[in-house]
PDB file of N, CA and C in Angstrom:
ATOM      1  N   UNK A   1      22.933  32.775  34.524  1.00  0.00           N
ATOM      2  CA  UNK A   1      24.356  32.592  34.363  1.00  0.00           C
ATOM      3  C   UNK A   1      24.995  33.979  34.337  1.00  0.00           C
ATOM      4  N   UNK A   2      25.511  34.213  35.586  1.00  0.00           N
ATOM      5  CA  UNK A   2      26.060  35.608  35.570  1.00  0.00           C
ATOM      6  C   UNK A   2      27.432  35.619  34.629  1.00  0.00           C
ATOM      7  N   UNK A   3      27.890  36.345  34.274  1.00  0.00           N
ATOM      8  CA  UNK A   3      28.965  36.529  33.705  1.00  0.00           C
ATOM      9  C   UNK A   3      29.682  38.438  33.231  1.00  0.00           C
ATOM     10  N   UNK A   4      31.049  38.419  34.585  1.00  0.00           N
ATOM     11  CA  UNK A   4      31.817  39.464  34.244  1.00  0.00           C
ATOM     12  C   UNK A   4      32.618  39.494  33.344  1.00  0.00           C
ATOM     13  N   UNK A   5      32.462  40.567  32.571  1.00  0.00           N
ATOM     14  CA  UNK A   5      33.596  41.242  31.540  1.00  0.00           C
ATOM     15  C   UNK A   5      35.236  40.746  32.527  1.00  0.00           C
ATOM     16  N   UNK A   6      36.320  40.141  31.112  1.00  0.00           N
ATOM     17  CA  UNK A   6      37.807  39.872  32.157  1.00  0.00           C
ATOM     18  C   UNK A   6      38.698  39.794  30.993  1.00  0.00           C
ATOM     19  N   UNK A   7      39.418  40.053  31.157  1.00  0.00           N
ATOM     20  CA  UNK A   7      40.786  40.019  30.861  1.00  0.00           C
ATOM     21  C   UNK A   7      40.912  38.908  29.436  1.00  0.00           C
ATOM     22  N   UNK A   8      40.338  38.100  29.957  1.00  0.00           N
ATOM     23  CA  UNK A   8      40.058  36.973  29.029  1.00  0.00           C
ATOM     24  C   UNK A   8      39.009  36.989  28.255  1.00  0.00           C
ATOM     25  N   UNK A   9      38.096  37.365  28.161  1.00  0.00           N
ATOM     26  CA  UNK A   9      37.051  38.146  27.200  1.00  0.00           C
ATOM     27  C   UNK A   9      37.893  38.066  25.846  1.00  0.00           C
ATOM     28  N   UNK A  10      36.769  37.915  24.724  1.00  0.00           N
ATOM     29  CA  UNK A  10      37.488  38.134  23.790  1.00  0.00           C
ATOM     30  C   UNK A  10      36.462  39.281  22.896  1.00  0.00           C
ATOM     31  N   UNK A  11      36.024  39.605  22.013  1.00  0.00           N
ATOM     32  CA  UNK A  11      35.164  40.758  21.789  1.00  0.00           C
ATOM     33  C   UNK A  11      34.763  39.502  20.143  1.00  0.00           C
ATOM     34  N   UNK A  12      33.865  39.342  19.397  1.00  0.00           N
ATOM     35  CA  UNK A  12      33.508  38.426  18.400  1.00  0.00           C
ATOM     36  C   UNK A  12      32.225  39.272  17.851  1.00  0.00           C
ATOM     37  N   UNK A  13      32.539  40.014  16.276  1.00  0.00           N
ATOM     38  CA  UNK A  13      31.238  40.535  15.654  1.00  0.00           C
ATOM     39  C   UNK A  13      30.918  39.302  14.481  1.00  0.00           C
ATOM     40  N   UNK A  14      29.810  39.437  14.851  1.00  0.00           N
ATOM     41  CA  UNK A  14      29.332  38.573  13.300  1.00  0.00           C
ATOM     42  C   UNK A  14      28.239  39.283  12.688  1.00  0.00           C
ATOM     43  N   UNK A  15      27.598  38.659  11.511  1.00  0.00           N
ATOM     44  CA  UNK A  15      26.481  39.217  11.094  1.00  0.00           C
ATOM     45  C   UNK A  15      25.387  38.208  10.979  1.00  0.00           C
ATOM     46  N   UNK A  16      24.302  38.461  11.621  1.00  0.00           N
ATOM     47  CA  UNK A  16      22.979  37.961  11.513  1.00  0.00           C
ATOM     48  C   UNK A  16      21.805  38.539  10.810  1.00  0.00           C
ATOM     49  N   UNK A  17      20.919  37.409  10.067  1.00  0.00           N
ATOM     50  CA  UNK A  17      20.339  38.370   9.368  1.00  0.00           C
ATOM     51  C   UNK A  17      19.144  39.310  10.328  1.00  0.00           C
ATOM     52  N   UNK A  18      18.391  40.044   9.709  1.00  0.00           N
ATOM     53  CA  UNK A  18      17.648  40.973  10.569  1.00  0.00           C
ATOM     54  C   UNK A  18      16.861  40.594  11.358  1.00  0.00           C
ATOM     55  N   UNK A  19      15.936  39.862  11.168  1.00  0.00           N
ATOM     56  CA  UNK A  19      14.687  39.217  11.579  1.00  0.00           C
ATOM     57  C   UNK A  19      15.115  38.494  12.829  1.00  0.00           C
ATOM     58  N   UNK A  20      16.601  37.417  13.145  1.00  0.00           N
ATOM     59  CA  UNK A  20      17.156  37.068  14.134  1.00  0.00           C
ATOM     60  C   UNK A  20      17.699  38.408  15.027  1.00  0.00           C
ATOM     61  N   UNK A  21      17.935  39.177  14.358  1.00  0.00           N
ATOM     62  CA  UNK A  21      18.056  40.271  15.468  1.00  0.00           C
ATOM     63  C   UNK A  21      17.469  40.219  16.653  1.00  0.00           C
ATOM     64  N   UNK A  22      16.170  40.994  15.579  1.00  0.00           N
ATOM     65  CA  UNK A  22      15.081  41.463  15.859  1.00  0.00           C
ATOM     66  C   UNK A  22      14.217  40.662  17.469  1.00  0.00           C
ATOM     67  N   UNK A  23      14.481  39.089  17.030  1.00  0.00           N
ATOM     68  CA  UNK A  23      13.974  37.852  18.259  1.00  0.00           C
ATOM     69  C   UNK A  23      15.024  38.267  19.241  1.00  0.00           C
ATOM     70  N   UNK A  24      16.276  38.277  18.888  1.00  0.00           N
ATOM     71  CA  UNK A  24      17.472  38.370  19.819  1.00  0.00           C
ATOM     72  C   UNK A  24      17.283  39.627  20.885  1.00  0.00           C
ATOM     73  N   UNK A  25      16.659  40.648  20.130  1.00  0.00           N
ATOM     74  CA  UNK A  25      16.354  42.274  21.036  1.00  0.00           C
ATOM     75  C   UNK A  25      15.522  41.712  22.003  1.00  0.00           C
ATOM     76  N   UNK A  26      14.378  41.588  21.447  1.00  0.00           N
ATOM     77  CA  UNK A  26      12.831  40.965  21.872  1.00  0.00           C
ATOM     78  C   UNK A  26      13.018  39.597  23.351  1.00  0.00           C
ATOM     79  N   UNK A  27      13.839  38.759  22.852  1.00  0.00           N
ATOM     80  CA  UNK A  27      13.818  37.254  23.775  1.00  0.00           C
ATOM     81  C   UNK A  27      14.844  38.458  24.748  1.00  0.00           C
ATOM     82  N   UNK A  28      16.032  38.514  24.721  1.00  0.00           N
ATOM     83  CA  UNK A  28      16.643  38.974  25.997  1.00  0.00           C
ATOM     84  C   UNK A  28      16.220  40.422  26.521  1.00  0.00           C
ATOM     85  N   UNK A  29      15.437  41.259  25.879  1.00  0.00           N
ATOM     86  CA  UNK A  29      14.337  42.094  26.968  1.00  0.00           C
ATOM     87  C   UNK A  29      13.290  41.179  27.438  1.00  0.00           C
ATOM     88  N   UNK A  30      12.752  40.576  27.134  1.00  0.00           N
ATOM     89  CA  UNK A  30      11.740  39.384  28.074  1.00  0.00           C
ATOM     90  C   UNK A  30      11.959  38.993  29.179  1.00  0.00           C
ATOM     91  N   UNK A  31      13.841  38.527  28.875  1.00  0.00           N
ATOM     92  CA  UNK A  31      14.127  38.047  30.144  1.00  0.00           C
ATOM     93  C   UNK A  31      15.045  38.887  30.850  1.00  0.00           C
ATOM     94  N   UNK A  32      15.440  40.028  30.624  1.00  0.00           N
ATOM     95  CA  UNK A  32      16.071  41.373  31.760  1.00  0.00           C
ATOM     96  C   UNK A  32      16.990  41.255  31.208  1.00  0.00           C
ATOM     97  N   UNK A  33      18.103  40.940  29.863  1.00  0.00           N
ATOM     98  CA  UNK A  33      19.110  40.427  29.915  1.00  0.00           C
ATOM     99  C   UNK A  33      19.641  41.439  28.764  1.00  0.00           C
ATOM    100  N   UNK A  34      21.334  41.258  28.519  1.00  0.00           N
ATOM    101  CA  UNK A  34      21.403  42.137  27.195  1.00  0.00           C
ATOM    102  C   UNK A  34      21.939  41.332  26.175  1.00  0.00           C
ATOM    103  N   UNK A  35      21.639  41.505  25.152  1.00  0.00           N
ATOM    104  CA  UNK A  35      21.628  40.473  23.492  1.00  0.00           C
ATOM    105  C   UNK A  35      23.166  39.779  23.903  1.00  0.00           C
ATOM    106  N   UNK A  36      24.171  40.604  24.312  1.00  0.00           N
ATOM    107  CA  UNK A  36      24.826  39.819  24.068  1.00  0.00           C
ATOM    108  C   UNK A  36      24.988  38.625  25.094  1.00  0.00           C
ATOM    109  N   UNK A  37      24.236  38.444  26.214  1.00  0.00           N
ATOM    110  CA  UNK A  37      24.305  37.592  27.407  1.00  0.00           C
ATOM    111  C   UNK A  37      23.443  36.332  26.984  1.00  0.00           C
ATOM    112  N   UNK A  38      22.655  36.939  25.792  1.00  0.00           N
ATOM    113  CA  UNK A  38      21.446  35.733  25.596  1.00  0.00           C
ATOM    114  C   UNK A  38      22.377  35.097  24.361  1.00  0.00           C
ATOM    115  N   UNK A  39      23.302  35.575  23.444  1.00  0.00           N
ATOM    116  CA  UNK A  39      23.778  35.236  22.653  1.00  0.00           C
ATOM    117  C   UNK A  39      25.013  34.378  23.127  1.00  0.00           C
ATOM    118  N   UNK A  40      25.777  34.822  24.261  1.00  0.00           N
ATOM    119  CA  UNK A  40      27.112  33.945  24.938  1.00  0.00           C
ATOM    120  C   UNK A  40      26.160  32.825  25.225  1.00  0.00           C
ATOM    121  N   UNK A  41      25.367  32.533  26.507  1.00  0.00           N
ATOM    122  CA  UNK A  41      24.596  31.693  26.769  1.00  0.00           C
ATOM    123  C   UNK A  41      23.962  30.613  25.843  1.00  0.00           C
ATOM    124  N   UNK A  42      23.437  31.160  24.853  1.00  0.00           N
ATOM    125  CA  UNK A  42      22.769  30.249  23.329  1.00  0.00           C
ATOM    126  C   UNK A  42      24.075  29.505  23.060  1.00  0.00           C
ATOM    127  N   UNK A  43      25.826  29.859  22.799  1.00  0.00           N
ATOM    128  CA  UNK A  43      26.428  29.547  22.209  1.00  0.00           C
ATOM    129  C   UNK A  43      26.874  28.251  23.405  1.00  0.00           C
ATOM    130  N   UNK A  44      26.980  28.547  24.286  1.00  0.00           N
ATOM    131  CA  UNK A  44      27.467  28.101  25.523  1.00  0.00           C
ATOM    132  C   UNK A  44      26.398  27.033  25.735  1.00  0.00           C
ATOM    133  N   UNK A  45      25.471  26.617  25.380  1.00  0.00           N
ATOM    134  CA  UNK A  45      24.453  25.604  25.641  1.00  0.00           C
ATOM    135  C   UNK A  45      24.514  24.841  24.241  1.00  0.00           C
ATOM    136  N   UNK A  46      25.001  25.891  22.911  1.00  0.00           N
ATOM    137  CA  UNK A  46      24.978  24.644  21.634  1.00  0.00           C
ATOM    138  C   UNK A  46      26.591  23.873  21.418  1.00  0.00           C
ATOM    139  N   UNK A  47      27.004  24.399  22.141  1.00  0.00           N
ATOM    140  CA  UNK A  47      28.763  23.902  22.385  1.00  0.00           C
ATOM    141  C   UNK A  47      28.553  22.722  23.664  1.00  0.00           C
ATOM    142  N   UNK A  48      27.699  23.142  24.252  1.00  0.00           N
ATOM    143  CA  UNK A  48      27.456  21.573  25.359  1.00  0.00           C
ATOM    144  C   UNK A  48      27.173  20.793  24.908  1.00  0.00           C
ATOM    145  N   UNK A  49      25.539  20.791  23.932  1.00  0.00           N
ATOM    146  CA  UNK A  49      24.883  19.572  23.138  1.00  0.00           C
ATOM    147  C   UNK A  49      25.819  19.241  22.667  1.00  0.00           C
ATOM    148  N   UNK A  50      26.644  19.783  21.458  1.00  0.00           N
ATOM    149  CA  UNK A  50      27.729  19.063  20.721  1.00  0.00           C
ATOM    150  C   UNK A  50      28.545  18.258  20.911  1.00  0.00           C
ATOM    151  N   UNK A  51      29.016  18.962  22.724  1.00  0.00           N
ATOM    152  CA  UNK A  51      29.946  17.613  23.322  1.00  0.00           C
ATOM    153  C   UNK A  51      29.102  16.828  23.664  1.00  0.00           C
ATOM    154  N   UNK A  52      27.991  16.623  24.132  1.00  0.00           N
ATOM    155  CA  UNK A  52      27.254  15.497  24.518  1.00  0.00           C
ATOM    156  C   UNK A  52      26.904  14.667  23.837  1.00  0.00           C
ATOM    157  N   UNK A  53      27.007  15.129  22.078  1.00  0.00           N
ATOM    158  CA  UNK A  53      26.283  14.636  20.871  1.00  0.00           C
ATOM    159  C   UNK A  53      28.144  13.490  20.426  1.00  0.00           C
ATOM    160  N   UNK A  54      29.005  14.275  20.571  1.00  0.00           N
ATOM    161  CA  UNK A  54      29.717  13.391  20.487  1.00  0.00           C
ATOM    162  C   UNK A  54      30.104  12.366  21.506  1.00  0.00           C
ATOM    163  N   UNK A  55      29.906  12.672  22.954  1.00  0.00           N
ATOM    164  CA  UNK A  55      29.857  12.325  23.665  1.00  0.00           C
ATOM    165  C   UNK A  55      29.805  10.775  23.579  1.00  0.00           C
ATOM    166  N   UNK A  56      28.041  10.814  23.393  1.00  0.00           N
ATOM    167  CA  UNK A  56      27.220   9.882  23.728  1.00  0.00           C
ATOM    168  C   UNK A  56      27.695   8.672  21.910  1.00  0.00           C
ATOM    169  N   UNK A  57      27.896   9.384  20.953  1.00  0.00           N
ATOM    170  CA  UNK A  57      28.416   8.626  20.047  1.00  0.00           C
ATOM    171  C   UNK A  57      29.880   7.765  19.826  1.00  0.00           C
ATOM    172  N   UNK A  58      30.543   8.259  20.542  1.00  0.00           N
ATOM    173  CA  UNK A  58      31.896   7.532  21.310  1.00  0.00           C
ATOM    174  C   UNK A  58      31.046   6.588  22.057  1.00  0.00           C
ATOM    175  N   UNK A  59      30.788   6.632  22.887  1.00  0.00           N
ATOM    176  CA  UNK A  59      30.249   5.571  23.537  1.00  0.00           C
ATOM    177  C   UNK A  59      29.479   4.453  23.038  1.00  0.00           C
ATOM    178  N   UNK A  60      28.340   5.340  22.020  1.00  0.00           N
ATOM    179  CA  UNK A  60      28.159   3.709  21.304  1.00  0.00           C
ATOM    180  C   UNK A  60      28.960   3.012  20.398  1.00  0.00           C
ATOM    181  N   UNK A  61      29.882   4.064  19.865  1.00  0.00           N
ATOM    182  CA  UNK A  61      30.470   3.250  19.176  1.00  0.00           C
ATOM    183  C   UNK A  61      31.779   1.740  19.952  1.00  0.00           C
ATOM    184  N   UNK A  62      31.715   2.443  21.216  1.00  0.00           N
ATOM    185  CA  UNK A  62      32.485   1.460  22.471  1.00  0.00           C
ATOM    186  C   UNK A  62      31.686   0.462  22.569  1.00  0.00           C
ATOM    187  N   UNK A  63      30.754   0.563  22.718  1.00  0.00           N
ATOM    188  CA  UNK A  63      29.308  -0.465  23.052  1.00  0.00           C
ATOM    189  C   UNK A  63      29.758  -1.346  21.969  1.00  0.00           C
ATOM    190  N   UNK A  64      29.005  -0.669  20.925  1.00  0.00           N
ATOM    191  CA  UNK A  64      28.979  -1.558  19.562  1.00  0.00           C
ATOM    192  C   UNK A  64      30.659  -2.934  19.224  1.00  0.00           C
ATOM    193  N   UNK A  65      31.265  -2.123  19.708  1.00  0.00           N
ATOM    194  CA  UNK A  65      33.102  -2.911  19.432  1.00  0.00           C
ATOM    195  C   UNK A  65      32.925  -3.680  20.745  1.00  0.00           C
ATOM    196  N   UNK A  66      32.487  -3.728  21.681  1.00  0.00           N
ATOM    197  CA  UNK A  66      32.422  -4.895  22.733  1.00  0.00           C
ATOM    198  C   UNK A  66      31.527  -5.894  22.542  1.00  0.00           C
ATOM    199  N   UNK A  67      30.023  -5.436  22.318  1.00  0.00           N
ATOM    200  CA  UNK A  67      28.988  -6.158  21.456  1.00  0.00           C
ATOM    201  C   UNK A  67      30.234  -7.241  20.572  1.00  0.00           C
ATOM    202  N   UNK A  68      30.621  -6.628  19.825  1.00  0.00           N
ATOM    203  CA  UNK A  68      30.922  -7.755  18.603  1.00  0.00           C
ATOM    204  C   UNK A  68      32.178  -8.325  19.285  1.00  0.00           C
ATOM    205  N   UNK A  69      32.984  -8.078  20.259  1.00  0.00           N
ATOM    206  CA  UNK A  69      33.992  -8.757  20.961  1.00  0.00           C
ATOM    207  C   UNK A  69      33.513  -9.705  22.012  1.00  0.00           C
ATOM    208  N   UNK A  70      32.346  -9.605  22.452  1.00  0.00           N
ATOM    209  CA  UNK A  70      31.690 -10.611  23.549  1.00  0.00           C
ATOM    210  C   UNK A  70      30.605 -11.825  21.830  1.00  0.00           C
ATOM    211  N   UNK A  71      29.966 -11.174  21.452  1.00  0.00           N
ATOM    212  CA  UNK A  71      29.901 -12.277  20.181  1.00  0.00           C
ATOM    213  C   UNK A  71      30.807 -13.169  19.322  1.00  0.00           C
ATOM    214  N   UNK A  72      31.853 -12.533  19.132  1.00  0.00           N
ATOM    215  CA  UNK A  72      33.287 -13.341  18.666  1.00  0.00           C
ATOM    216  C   UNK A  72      33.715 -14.114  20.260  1.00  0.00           C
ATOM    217  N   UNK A  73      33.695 -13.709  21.238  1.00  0.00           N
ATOM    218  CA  UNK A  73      34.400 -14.982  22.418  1.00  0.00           C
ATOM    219  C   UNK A  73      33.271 -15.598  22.720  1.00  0.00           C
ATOM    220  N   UNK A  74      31.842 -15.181  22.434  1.00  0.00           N
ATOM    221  CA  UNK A  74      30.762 -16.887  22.664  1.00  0.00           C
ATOM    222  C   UNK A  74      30.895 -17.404  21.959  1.00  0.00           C
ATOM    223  N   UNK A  75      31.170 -17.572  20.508  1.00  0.00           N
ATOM    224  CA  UNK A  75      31.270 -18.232  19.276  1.00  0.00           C
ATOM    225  C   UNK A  75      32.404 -19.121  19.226  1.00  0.00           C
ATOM    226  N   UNK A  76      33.573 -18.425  19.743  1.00  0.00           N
ATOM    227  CA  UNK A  76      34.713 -19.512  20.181  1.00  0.00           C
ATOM    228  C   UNK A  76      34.680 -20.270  21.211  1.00  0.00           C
ATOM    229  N   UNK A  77      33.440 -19.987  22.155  1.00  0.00           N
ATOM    230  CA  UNK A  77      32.952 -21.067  23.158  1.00  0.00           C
ATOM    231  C   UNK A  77      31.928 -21.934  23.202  1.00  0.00           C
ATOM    232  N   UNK A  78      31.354 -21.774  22.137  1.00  0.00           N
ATOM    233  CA  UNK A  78      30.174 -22.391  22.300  1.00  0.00           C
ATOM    234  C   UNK A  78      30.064 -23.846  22.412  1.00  0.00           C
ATOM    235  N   UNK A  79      30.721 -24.801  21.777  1.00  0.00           N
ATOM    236  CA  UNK A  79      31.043 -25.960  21.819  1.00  0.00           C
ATOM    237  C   UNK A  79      32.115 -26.267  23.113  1.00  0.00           C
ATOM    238  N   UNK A  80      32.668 -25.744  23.811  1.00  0.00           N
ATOM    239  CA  UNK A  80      33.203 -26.075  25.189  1.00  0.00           C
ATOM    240  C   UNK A  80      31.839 -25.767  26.055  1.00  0.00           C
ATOM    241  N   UNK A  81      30.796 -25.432  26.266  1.00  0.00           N
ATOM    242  CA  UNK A  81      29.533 -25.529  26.989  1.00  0.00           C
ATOM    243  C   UNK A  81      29.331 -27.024  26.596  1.00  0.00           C
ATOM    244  N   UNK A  82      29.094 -27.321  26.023  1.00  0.00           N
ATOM    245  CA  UNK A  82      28.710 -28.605  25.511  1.00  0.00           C
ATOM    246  C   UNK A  82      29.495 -29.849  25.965  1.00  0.00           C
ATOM    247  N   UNK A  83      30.460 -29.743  25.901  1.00  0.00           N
ATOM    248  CA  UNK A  83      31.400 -30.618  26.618  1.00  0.00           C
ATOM    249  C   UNK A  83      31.155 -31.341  27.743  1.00  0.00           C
ATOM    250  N   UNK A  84      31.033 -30.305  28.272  1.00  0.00           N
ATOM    251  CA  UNK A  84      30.278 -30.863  29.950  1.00  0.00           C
ATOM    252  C   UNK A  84      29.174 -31.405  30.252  1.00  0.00           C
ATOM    253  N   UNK A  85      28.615 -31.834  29.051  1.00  0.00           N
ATOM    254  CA  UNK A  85      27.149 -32.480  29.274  1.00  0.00           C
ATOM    255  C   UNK A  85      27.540 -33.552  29.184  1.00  0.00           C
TER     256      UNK A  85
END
């Protein structure tokens, strides 16, 4: 994931404790990269799960409210099946 410095950049210090550094130096020299590219990227992949995490929980909760709206209209039908016998 390439990514140029722009205009829109915003600059963000925090503090981590040492030992995460330390992986943070280590993992993005492994992969050619510089801490802070492995650190945008990390954030940028746990901000995806999250939408996906809500994502996918909207949805069941859609599921779940139709579930019980198709159970409430068989229940008010069930005896018109019958009819026709």
């Amino acid at each position: 994931m390439a990514h140029n410095s722009s205009v829109k950049d915003a600059r963000l210090n925090l503090l981590v404790p040492i030992e995460l550094k330390r992986k943070l130096v280590k993992t993005a020299a492994g992969q050619g990269k510089k801490v802070s590219a492995l650190v945008r990227e990390s954030i940028e992949e746990k901000l995806a799960q999250i939408e996906r995490e809500l994502f996918e929980e909207k949805m069941r909760d859609a599921y779940l409210e139709m579930a019980e709206e198709n159970l409430s209209t068989i229940e008010e039908f069930k005896y018109a099946d019958a009819e026709n016998l």
